[in-house]
Protein backbone atom coordinates (compact mmCIF):
# COMPACT_ATOMS: atom_id res chain seq x y z
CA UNK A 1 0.00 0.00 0.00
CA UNK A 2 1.42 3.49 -1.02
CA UNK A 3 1.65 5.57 2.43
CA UNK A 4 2.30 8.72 0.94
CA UNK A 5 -1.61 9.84 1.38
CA UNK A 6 -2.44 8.75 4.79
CA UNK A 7 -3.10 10.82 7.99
CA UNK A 8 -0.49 10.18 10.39
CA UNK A 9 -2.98 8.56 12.77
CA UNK A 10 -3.70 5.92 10.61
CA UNK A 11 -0.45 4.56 9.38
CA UNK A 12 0.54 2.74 12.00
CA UNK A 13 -3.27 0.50 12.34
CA UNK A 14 -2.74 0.27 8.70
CA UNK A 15 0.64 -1.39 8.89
CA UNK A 16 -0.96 -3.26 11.19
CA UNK A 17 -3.51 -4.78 9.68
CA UNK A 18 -0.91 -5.33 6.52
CA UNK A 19 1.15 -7.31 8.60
CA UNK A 20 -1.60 -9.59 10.50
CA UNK A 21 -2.89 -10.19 6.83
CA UNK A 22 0.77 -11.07 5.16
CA UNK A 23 1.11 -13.53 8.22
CA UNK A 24 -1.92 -14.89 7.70
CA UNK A 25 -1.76 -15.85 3.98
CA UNK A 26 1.91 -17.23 4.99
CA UNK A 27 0.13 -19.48 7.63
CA UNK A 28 -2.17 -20.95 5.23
CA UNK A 29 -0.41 -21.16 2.73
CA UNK A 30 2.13 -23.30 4.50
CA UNK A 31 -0.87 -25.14 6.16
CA UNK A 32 -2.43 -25.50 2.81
CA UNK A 33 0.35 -27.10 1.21
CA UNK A 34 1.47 -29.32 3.92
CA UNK A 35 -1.70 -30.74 4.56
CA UNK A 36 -1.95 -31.72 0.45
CA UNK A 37 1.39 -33.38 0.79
CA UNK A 38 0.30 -35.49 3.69
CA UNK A 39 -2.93 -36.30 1.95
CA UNK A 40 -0.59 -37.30 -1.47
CA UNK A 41 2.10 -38.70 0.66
CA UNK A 42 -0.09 -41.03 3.49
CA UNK A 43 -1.03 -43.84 0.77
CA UNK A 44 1.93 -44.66 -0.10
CA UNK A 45 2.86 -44.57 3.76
CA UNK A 46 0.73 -47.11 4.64
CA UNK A 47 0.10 -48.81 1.59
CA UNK A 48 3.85 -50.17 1.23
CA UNK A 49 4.10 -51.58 4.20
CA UNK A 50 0.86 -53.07 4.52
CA UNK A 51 2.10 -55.10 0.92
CA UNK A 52 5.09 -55.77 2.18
CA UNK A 53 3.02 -57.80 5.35
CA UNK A 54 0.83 -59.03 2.96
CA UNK A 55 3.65 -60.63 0.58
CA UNK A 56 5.48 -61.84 3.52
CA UNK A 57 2.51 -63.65 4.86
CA UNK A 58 1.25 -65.24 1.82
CA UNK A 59 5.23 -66.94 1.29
CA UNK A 60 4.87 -68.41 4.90
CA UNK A 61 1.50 -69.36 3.95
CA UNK A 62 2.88 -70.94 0.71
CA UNK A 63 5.23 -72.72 2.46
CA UNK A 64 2.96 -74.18 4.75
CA UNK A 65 1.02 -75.45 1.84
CA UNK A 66 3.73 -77.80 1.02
CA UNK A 67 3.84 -78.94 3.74
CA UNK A 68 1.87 -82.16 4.55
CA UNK A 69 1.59 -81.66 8.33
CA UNK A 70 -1.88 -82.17 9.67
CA UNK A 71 -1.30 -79.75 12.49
CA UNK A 72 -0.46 -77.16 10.04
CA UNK A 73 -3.52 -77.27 8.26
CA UNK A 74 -5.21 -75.38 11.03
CA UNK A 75 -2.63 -72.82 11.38
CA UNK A 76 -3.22 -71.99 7.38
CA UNK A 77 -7.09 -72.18 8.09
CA UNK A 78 -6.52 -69.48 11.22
CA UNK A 79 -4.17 -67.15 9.66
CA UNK A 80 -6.37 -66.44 6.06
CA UNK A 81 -9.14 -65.23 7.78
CA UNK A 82 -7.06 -62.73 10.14
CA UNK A 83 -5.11 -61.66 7.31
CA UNK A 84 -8.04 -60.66 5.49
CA UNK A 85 -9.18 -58.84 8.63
CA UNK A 86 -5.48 -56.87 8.98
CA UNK A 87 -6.05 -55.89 5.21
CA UNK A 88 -9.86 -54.46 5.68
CA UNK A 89 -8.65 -52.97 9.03
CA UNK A 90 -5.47 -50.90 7.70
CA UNK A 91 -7.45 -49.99 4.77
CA UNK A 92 -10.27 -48.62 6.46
CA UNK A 93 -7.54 -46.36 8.73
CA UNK A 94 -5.95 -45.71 5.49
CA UNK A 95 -8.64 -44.31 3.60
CA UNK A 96 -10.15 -42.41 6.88
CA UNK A 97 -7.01 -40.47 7.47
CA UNK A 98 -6.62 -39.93 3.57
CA UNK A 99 -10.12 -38.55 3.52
CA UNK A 100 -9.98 -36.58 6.50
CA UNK A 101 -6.38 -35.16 5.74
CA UNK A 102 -7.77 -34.15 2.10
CA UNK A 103 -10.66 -32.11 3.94
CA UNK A 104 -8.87 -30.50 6.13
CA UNK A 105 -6.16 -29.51 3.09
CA UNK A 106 -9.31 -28.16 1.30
CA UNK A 107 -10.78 -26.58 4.25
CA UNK A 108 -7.26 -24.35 4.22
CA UNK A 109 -7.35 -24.20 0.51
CA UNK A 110 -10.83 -22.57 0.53
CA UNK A 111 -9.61 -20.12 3.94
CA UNK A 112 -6.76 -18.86 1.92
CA UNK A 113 -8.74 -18.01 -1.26
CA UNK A 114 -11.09 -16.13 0.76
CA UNK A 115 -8.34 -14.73 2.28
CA UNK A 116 -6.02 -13.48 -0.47
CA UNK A 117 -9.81 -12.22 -1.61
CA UNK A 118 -10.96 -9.74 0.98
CA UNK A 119 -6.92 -8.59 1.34
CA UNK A 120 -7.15 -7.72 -2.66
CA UNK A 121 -10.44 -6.33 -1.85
CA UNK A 122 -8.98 -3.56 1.18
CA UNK A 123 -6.26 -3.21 -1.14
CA UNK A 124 -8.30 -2.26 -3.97
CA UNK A 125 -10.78 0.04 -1.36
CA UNK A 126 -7.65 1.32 0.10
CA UNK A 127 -6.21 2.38 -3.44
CA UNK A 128 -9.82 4.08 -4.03
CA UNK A 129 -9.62 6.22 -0.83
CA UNK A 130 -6.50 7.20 -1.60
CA UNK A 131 -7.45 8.38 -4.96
CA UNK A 132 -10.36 9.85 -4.08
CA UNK A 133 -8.45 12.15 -1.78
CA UNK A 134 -6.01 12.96 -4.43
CA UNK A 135 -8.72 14.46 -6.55
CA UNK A 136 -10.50 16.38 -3.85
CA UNK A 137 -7.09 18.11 -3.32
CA UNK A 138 -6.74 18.89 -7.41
CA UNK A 139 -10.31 20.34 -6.99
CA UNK A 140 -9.43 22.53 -3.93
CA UNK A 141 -5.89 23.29 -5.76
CA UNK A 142 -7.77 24.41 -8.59
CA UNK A 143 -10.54 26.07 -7.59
């Protein structure tokens, strides 16, 4: 904002309210973008591991199906059934912390638009006033 136009009075609440605004756009900005690289970045996070479980689980499982042990047959009867359940369970977490973490990213995303929009706005009204004022002193000047 060009200061060269206002009373002495109100620079300093005008600084003011430049600075709270600048912080605040840095804030969600920073929030904004941190939250859509957890929401991008948590799948991955969760997913890999949860495959690499998976994977390790089906070999053991694979090599108890060579085997011809009848004691072993219940262990591969127990352990499909819970391994199903691990894989619906992680998922579920998975896709409820994806979902929430991309709300919360768009809740921020939406706050800083509005934002950036009503500090363009006093900026704009701001500029206006300050105009404004210029001309009424040409008018006085020249009248």
């Amino acid at each position: 904002m060009t200061e060269t136009m206002l009373p002495d009075d109100l620079r300093p609440i005008v600084e003011q309210v430049a600075r709270r605004d600048r912080r605040r756009i840095r804030l969600l900005a920073s929030a904004t973008i941190a939250l859509w690289v957890l929401a991008i970045l948590f799948v991955p996070a969760v997913f890999l591991p949860l495959a690499a479980k998976i994977k390790y689980h089906l070999i053991v499982l694979g090599e108890l199906a060579s085997t011809t042990h009848p004691a072993l047959a219940d262990v591969r009867r127990d352990s499909i059934p819970r391994l199903v359940e691990m894989i619906l369970v992680v998922t579920a977490i998975m896709i409820g912390a994806m979902l929430l973490t991309s709300l919360l990213a768009s809740i921020c995303t939406v706050a800083l638009a509005l934002t950036i929009r009503r500090v363009t706005l006093r900026q704009v009204t701001a500029s206006l006033a300050q105009i404004s004022e210029q001309l009424r002193q040409l008018r006085r000047a020249s009248d």
